[in-house]
Protein backbone atom coordinates (compact mmCIF):
# COMPACT_ATOMS: atom_id res chain seq x y z
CA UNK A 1 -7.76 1.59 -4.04
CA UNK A 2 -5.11 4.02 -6.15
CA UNK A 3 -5.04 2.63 -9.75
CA UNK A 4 -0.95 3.61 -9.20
CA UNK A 5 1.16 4.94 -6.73
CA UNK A 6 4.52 7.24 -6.79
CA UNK A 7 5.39 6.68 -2.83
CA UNK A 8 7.39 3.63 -1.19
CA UNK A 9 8.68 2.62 1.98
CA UNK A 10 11.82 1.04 2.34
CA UNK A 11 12.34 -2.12 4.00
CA UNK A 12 14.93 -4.85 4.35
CA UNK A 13 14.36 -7.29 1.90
CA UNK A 14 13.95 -9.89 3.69
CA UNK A 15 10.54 -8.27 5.11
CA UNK A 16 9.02 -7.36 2.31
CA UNK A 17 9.66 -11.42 0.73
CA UNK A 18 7.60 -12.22 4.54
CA UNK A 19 5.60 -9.71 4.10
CA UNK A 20 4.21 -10.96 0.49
CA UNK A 21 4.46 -14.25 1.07
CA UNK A 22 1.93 -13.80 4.04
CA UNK A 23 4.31 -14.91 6.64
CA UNK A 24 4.25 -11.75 8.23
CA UNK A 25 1.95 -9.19 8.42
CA UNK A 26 3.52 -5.98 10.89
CA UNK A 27 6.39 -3.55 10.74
CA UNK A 28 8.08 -1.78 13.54
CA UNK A 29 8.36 2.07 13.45
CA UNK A 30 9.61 4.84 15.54
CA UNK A 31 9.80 7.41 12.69
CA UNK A 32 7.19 8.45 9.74
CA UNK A 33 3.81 8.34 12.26
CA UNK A 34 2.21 11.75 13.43
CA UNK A 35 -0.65 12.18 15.09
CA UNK A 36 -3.49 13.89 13.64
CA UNK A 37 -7.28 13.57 15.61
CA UNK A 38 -5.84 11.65 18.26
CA UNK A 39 -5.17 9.11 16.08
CA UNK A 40 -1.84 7.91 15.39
CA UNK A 41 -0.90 7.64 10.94
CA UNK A 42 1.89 6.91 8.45
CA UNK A 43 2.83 9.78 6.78
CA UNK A 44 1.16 7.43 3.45
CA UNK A 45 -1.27 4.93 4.27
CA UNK A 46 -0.78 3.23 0.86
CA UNK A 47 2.75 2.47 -0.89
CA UNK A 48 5.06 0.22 -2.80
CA UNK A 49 7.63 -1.50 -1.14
CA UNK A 50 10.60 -1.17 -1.72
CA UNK A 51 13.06 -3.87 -0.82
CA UNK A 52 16.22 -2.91 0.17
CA UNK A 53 19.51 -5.33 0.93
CA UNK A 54 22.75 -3.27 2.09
CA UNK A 55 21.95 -2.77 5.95
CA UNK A 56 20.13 -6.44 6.33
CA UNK A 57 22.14 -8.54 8.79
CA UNK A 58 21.64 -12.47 9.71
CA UNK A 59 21.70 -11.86 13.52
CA UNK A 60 19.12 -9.68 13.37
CA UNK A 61 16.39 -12.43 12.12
CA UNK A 62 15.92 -15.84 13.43
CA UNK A 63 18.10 -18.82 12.57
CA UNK A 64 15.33 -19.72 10.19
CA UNK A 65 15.70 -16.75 7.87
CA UNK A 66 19.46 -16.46 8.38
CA UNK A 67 20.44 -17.92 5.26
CA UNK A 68 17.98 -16.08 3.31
CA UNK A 69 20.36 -12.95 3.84
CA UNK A 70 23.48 -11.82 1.80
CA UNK A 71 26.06 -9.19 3.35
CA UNK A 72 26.72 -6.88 0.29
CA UNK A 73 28.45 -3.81 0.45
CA UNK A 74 25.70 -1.62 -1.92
CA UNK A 75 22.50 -1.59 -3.17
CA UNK A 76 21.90 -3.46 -6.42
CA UNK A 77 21.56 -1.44 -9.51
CA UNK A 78 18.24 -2.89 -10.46
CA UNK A 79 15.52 -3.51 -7.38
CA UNK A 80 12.38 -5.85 -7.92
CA UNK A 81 9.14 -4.42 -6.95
CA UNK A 82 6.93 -6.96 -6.00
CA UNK A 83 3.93 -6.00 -4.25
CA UNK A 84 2.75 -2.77 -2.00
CA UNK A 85 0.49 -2.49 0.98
CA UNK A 86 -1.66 -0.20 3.20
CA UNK A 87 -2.35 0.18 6.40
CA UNK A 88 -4.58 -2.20 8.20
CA UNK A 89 -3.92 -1.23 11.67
CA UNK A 90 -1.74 0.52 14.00
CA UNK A 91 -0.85 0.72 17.55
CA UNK A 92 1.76 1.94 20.26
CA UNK A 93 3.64 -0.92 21.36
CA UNK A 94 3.23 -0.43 25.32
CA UNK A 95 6.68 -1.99 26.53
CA UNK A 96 9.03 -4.66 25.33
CA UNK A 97 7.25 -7.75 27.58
CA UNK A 98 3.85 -6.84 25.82
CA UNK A 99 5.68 -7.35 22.12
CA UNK A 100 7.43 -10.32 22.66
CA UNK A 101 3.74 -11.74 23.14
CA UNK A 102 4.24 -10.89 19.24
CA UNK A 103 6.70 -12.81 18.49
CA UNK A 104 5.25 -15.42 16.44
CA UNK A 105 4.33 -12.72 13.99
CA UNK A 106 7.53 -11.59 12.59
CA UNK A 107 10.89 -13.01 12.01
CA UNK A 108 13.29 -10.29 13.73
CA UNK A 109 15.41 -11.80 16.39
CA UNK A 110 16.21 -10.50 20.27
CA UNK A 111 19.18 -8.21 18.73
CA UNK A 112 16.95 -6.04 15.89
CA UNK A 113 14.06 -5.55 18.47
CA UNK A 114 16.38 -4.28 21.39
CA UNK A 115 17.70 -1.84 19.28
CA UNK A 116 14.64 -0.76 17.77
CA UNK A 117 13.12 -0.48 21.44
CA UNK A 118 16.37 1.41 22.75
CA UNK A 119 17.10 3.67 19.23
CA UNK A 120 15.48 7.35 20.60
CA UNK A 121 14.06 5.70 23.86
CA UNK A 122 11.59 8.60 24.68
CA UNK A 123 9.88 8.01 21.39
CA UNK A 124 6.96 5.52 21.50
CA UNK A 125 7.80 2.41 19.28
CA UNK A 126 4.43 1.28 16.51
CA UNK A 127 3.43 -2.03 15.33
CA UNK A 128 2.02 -1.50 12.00
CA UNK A 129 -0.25 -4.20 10.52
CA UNK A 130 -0.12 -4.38 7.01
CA UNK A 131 -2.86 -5.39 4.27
CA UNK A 132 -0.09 -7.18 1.39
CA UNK A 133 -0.53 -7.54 -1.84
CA UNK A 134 1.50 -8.73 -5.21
CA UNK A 135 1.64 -6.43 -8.14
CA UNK A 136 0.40 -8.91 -11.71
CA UNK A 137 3.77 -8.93 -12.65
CA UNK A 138 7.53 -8.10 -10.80
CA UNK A 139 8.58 -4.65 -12.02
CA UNK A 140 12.24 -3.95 -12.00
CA UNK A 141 13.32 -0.31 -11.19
CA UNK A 142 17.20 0.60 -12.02
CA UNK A 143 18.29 2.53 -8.92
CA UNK A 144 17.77 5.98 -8.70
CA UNK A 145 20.03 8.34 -7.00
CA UNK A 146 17.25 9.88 -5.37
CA UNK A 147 16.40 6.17 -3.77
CA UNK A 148 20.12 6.48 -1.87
CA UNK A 149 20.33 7.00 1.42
CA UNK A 150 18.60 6.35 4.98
CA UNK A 151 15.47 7.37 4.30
CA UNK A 152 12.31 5.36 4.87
CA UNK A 153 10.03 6.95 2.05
CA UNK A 154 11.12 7.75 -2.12
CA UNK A 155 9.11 9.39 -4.21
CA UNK A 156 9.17 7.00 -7.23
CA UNK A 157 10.28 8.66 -10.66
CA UNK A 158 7.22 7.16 -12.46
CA UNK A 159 4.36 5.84 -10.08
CA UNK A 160 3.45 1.92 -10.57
CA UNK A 161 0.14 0.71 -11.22
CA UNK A 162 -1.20 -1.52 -8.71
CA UNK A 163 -4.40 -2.63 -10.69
CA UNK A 164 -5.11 -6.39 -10.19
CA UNK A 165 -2.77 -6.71 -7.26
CA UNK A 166 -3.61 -10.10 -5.46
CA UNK A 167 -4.12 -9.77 -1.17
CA UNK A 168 -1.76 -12.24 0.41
CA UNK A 169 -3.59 -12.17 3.20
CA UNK A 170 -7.29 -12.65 3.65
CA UNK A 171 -8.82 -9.28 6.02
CA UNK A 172 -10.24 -12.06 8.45
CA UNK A 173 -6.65 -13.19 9.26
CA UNK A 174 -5.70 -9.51 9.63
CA UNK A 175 -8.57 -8.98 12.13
CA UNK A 176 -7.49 -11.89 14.54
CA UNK A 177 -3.68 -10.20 14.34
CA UNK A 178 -5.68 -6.54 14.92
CA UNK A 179 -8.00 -8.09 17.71
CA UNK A 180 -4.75 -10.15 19.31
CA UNK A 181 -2.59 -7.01 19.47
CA UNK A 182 -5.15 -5.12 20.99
CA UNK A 183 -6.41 -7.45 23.69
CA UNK A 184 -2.64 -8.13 24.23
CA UNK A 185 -1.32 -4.41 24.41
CA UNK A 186 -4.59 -3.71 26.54
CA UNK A 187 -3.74 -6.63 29.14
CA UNK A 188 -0.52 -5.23 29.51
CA UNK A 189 -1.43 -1.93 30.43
CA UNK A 190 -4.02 -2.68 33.05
């Protein structure tokens, strides 16, 4: 485990609240994976996340987390870091019937995962499982310039130490997601 790190992903909000609450435990990716030894990878395998608020919209999650979500027109000037993860686990997502099998595990709604399945259709969508945890304490960033802009990764202007982060999710519970997603994707294929 890095003692700090310097790189984040950013994600809605909303996701990284699920995410460190240990209501939710995946991400969905098209862009930031290469494949190196056959092997599909995140261009960082550990990072900070980095919640983000202006492109969130409530018909994109279900009813339950609807309310949860403000429209704003910007970022905020000051963002809370409140945890950072690695990856646990990752795998192609074979076809749209195979991840609604998922669907339990995340709280996007019908209209977020069409367009993530029909954004650059001849690119192979990824379900990454995450392993969570909380920073000690919230650390509050002012935004950066350099954070602007649709970009999934940010170097961070001073990296944040991660020392004594708590998991928010035990590594048996992210086995039974692992071993679910694979006998699921496998089934699917055959």
């Amino acid at each position: 485990m890095e003692p700090s790190l310097n790189m984040a992903l950013k994600e809605w909000s909303i996701v990284c609240d699920a995410v460190l609450a240990g209501q939710q435990a995946i991400l969905l990716r098209k862009g930031g994976i290469y494949e190196a030894a056959g092997e599909f990878e995140l261009e960082h395998s550990q990072f900070i996340l980095f919640p983000t608020v202006l492109h969130q919209k409530p018909v994109a999650v279900k009813a339950a987390w609807r309310e949860q979500i403000k429209t704003v027109d910007r970022e905020p000037e000051e963002i809370t870091i409140r945890g950072w993860a690695e990856v646990f686990f990752i795998a192609r997502v074979p076809d749209r019937a195979a991840f609604d099998l998922m669907d339990d595990l995340h709280l996007w709604d019908k209209p977020l995962i069409d367009m993530r399945f029909n954004y650059r259709p001849d690119y192979p969508l990824y379900i990454i499982v995450l392993r969570a945890r909380k920073l000690p304490q919230p650390l509050k960033l002012w935004l950066d310039p350099q954070y602007a802009g649709c970009k999934s990764w940010v170097p961070l202007r001073e990296p944040i130490a991660v020392h004594g982060s708590q998991p928010v999710k035990a590594d048996v519970d992210l086995m039974e997601i692992k071993r679910r997603i694979v006998t699921t994707f496998h089934r699917t294929n055959t």
